[in-house]
Protein backbone atom coordinates (compact mmCIF):
# COMPACT_ATOMS: atom_id res chain seq x y z
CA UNK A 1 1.27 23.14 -45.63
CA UNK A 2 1.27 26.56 -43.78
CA UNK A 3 2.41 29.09 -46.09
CA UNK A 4 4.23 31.51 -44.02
CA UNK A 5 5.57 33.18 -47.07
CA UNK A 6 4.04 33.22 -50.03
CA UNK A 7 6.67 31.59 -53.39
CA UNK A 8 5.97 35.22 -54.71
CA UNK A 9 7.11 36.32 -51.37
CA UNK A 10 10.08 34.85 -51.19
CA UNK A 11 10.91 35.03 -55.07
CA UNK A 12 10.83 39.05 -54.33
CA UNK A 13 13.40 39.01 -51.07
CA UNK A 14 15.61 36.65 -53.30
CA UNK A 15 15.82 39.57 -55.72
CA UNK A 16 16.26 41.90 -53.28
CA UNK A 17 18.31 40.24 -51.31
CA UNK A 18 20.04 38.85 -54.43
CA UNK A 19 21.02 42.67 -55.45
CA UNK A 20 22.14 44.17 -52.49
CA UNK A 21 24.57 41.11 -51.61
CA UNK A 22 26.07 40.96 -55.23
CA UNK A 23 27.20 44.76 -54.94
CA UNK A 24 29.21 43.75 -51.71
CA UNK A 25 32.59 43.81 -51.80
CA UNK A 26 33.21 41.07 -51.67
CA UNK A 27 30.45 40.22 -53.92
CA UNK A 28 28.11 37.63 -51.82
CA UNK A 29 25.21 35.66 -52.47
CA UNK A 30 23.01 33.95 -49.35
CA UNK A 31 23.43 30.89 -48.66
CA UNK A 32 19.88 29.84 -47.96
CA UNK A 33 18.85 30.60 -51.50
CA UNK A 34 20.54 26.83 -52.13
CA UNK A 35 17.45 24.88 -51.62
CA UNK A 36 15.56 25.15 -54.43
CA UNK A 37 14.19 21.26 -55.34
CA UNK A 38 16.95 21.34 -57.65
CA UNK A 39 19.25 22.30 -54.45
CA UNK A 40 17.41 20.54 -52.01
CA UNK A 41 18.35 16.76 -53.75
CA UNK A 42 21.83 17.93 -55.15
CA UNK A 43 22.47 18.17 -50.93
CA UNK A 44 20.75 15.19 -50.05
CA UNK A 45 23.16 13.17 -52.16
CA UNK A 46 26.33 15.36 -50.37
CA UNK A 47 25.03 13.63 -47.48
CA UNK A 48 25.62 10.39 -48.86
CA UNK A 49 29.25 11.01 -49.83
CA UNK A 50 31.61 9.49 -48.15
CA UNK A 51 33.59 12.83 -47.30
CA UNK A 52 31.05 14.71 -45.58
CA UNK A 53 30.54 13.12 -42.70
CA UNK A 54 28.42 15.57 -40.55
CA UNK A 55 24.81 14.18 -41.51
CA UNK A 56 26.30 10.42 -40.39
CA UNK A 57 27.52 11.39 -37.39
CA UNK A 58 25.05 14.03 -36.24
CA UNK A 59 22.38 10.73 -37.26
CA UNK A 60 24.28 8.59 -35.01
CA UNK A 61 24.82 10.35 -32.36
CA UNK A 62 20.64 10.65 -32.21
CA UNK A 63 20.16 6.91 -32.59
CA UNK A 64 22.37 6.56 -29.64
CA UNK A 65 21.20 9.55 -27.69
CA UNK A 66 17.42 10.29 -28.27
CA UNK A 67 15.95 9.44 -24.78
CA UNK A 68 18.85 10.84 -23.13
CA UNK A 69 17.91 13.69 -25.05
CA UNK A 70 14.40 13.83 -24.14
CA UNK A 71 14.17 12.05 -20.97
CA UNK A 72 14.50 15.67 -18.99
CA UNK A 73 11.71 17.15 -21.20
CA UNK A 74 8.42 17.38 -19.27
CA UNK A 75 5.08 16.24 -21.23
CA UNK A 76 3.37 16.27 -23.28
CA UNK A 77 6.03 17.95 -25.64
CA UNK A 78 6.31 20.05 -28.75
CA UNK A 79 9.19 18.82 -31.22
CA UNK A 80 10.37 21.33 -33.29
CA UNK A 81 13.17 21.60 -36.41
CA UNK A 82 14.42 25.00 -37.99
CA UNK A 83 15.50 23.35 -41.97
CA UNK A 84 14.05 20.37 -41.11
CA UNK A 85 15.52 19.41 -45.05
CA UNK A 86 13.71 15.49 -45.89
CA UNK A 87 12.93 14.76 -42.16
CA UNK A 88 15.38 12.05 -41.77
CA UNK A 89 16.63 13.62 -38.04
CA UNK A 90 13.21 14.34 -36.67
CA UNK A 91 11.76 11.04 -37.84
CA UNK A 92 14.82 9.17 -36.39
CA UNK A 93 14.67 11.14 -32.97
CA UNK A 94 10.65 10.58 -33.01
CA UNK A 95 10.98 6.60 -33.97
CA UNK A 96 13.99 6.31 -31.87
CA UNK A 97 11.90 7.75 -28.71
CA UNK A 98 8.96 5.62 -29.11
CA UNK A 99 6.51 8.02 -28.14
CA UNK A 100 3.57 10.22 -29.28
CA UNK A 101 3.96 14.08 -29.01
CA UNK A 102 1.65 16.83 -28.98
CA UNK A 103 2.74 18.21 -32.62
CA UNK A 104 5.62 18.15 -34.80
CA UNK A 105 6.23 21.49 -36.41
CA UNK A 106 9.07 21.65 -39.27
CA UNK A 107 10.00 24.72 -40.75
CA UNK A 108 11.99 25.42 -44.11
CA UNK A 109 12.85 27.63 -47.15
CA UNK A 110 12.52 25.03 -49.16
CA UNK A 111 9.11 23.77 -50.23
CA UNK A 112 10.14 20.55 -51.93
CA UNK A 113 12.21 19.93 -49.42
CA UNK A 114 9.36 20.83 -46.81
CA UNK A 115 6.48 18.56 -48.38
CA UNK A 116 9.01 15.48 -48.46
CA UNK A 117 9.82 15.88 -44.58
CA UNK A 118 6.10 16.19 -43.98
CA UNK A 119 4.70 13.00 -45.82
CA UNK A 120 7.62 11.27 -43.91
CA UNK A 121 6.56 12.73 -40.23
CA UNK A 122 3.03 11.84 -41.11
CA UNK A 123 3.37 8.17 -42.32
CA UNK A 124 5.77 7.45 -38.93
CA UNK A 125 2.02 8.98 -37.13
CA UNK A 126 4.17 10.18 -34.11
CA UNK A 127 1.82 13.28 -33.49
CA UNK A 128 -0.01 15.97 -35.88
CA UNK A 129 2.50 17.24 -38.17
CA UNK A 130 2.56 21.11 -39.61
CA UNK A 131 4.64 22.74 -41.61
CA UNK A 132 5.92 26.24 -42.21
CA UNK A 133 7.49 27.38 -45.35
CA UNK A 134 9.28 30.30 -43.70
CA UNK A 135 12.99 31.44 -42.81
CA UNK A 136 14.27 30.40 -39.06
CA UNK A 137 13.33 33.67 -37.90
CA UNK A 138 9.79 34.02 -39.46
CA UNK A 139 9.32 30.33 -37.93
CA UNK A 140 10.23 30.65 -34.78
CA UNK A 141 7.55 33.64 -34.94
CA UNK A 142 4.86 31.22 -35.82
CA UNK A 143 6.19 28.51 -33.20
CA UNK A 144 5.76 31.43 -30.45
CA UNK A 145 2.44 32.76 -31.63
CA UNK A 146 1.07 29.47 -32.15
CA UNK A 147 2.09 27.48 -28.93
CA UNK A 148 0.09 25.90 -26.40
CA UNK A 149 0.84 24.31 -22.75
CA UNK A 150 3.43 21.70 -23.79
CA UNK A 151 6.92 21.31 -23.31
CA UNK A 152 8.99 22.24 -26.94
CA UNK A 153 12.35 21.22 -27.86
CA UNK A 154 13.64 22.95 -30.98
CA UNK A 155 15.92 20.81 -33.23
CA UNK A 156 18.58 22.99 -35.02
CA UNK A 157 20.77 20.38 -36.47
CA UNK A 158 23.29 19.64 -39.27
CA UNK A 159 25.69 22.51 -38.48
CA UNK A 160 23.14 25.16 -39.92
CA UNK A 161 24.48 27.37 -36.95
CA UNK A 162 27.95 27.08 -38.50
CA UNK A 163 26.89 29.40 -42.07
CA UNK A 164 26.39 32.59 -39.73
CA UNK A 165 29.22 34.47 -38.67
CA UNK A 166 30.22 34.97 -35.25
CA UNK A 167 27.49 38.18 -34.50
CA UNK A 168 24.59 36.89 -36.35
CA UNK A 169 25.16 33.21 -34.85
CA UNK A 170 24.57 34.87 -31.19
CA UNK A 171 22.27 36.93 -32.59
CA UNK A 172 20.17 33.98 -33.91
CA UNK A 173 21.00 31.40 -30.47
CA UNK A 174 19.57 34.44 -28.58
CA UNK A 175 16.30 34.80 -31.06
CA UNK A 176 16.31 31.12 -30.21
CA UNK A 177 16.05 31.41 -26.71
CA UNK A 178 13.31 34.15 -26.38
CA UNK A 179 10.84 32.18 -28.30
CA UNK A 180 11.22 29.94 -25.71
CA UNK A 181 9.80 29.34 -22.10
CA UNK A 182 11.24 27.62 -18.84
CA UNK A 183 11.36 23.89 -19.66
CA UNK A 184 11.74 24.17 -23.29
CA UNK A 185 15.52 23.43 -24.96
CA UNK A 186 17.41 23.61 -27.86
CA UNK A 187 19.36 20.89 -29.33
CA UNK A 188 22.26 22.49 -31.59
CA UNK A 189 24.53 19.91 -33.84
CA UNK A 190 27.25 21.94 -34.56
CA UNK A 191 30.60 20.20 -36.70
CA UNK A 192 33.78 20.75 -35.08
CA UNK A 193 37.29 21.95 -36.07
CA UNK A 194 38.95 19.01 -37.91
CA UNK A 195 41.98 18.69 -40.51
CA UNK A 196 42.41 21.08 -43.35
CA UNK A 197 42.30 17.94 -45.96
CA UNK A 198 39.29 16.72 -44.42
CA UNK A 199 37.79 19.71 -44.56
CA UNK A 200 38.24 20.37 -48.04
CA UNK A 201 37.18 16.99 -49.30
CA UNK A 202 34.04 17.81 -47.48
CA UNK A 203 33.06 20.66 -49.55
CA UNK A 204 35.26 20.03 -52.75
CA UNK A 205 34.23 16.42 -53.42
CA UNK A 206 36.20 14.55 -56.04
CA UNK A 207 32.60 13.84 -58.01
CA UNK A 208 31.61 17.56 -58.23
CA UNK A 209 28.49 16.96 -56.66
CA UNK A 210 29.07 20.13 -54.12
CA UNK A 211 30.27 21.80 -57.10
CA UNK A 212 26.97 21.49 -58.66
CA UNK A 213 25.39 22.28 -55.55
CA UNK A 214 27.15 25.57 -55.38
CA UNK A 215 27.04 26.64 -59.29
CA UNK A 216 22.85 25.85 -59.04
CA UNK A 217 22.34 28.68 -57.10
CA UNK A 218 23.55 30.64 -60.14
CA UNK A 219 20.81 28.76 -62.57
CA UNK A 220 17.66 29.51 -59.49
CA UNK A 221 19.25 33.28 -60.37
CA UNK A 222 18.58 32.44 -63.96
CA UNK A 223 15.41 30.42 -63.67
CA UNK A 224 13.41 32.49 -60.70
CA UNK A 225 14.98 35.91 -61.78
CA UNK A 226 15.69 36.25 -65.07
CA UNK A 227 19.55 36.14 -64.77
CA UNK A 228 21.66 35.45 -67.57
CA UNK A 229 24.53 33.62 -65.82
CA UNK A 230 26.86 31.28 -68.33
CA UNK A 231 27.60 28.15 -65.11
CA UNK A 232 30.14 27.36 -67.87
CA UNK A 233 32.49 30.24 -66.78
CA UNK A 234 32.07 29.58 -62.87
CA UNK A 235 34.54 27.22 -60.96
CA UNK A 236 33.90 26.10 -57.82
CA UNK A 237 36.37 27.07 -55.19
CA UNK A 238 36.46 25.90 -51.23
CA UNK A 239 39.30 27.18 -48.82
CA UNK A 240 40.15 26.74 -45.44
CA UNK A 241 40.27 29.99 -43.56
CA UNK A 242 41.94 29.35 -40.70
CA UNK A 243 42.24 32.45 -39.05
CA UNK A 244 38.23 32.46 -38.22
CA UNK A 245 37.62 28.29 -38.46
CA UNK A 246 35.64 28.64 -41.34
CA UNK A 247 35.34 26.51 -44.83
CA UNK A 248 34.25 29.04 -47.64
CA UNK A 249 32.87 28.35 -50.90
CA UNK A 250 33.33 30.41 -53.67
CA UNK A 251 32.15 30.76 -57.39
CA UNK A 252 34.99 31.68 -59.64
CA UNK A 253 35.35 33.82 -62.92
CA UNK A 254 36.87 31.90 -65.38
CA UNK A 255 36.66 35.09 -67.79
CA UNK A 256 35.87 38.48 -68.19
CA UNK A 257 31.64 38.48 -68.35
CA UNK A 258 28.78 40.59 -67.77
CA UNK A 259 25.74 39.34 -66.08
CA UNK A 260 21.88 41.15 -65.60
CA UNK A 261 19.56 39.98 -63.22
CA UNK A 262 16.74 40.94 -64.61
CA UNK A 263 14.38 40.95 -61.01
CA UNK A 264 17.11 42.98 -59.49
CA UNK A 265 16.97 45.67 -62.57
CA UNK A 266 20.66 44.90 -61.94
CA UNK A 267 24.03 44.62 -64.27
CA UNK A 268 27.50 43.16 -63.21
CA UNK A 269 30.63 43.69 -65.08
CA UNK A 270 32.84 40.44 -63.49
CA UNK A 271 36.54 40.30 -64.33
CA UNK A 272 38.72 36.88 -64.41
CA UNK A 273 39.15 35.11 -60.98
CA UNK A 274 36.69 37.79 -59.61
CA UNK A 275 34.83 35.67 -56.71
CA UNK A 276 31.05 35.34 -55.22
CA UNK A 277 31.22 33.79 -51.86
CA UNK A 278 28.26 31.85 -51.71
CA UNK A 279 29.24 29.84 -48.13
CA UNK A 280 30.88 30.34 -45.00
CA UNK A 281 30.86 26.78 -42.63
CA UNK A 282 31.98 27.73 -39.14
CA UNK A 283 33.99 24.84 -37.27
CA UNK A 284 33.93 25.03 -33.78
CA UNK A 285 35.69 23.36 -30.39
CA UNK A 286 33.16 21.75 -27.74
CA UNK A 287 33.99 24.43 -25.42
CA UNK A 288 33.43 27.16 -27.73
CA UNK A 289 29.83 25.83 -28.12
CA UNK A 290 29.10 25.88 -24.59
CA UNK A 291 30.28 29.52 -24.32
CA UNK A 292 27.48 30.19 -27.38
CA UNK A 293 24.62 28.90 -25.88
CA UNK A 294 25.68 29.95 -22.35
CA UNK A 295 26.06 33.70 -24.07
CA UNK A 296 22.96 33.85 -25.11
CA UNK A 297 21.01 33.08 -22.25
CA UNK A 298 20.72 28.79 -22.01
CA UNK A 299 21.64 27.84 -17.88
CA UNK A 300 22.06 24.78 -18.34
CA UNK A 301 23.89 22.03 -21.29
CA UNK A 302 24.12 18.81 -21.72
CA UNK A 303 26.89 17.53 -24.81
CA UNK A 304 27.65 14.08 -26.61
CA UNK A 305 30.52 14.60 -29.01
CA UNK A 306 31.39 11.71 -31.89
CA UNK A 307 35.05 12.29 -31.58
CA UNK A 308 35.89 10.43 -34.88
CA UNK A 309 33.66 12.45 -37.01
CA UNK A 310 34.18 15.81 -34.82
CA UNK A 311 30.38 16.19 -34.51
CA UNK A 312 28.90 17.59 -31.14
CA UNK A 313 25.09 17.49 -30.45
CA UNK A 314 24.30 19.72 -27.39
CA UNK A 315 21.37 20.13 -25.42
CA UNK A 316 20.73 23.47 -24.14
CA UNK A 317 17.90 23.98 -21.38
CA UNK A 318 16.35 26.87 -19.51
């Protein structure tokens, strides 16, 4: 495995990053800091619930689609997935293509998650397989510095897109684009706008499982940074925003409680029903999508849309 970042790396931005989003108003923690292991399976069995819907769709739609998808890709090509999570969409897309590529590069916060998609890329033996324990921008750094002639089609998938708000999402799509050259693309899944009750069953399941999944990123704080956080006194919370097309989750005060993070050197007085948004899930119309990638510098698109699920996949080219 390439280590990008060092775990001692990343354990210091958490803390840092950890501090300064805490003393937000209103108080804020990243989402990325989910995937721990811990994190990591807690979401692989979200996928599996019958109210989120996104990973079955976005799966299908690439069982149906994967030639179509690469068939305008020159070779020999590059496949490449920012949070690749277990591997389950690059291995589909790479079985479901039937070819050999030059290399399969997955990158990911998340190192259990990381060495999991990497045994499973390696056993399908599709093409030499490397992986990069790195955030999506320090990634696609290593993609660009590391690159040789071929073709490369990144693979940013499962609605990732949708936790950045509107600025940072164009400001990541463009990132995107200039680690790329003329004949490479970008396939986005992004979910789309769908009703309110469907919504919130998504990310307030009646087993708690996302409610587990949210209060775990208070025990990493605990475990990786010396944070004395009660997940007793923390409800989960998810609402519908509809004025921005956005699911948030929340972490709740059930009481009046001070917390220290010891990493952070940091102290927080929290009163009752005081909130930490954790997650923001942008929902999006087709056209809106096309307008993103088209903003930040993609010429050309190509869309399949699962209009039961209200799932798009879109190919974006240069």
């Amino acid at each position: 495995m390439t280590l990008d970042l060092s775990t001692a790396d990343l354990r210091r931005v958490f803390a840092e990053e950890a501090g300064e989003f805490l003393t937000r108003t209103p108080r804020q923690l990243p989402s990325k800091y989910f995937y721990d292991a811990l994190g990591s399976a807690l979401f692989d069995a979200i996928c599996e619930l019958p109210w989120y819907r996104i990973t079955r769709a976005e799966s299908a739609l690439l069982d149906r689609h994967a030639r179509e998808i690469l068939a305008p890709m020159a070779r020999p090509l590059t496949l490449a997935e920012l949070g690749c999570g277990n591997g389950d969409k690059m291995a589909m897309l790479t079985v479901r293509a039937a070819e050999r590529f030059q290399s399969i590069q997955l990158v990911d916060i998340s190192g259990a998650a990381l060495y999991s998609a990497r045994r499973r890329l390696e056993g399908l033996r599709v093409g030499p397989v490397a992986a990069h324990l790195a955030t999506y921008e320090d990634g696609l750094s290593r993609l660009a510095q590391g690159r040789r002639d071929a073709a490369m089609l990144v693979l940013f998938l499962g609605s990732n897109i949708g936790n950045f708000d509107a600025g940072p999402a164009h400001e990541m799509l463009t990132r995107i684009r200039g680690a790329l050259r003329d004949g490479d693309a970008l396939l986005l899944g992004t979910d789309l706008v769908k009703p309110e009750r469907e919504l919130l069953l998504a990310y307030d399941d009646p087993l708690e499982v996302t409610a587990a999944f949210n209060r775990n990123l208070l025990q990493r704080i605990n475990t990786e940074l010396g944070g004395t956080f009660d997940l007793d006194a923390w409800a989960h919370e998810a609402i519908w925003n509809g004025d921005h097309n956005r699911v948030e989750m929340h972490l709740v005060s059930r009481i009046p409680q001070s917390v220290r993070i010891a990493a952070a050197d940091l102290h927080i007085r929290f009163e009752a029903g005081e909130r930490i948004w954790t997650e923001s899930s942008y929902k999006y119309r087709p056209e809106r999508v096309l307008h993103m990638g088209r903003a930040a510098g993609f010429r050309d698109a190509e869309q399949w849309v699962d209009e039961s699920a209200h799932f798009a996949l879109t190919r974006f080219s240069l």
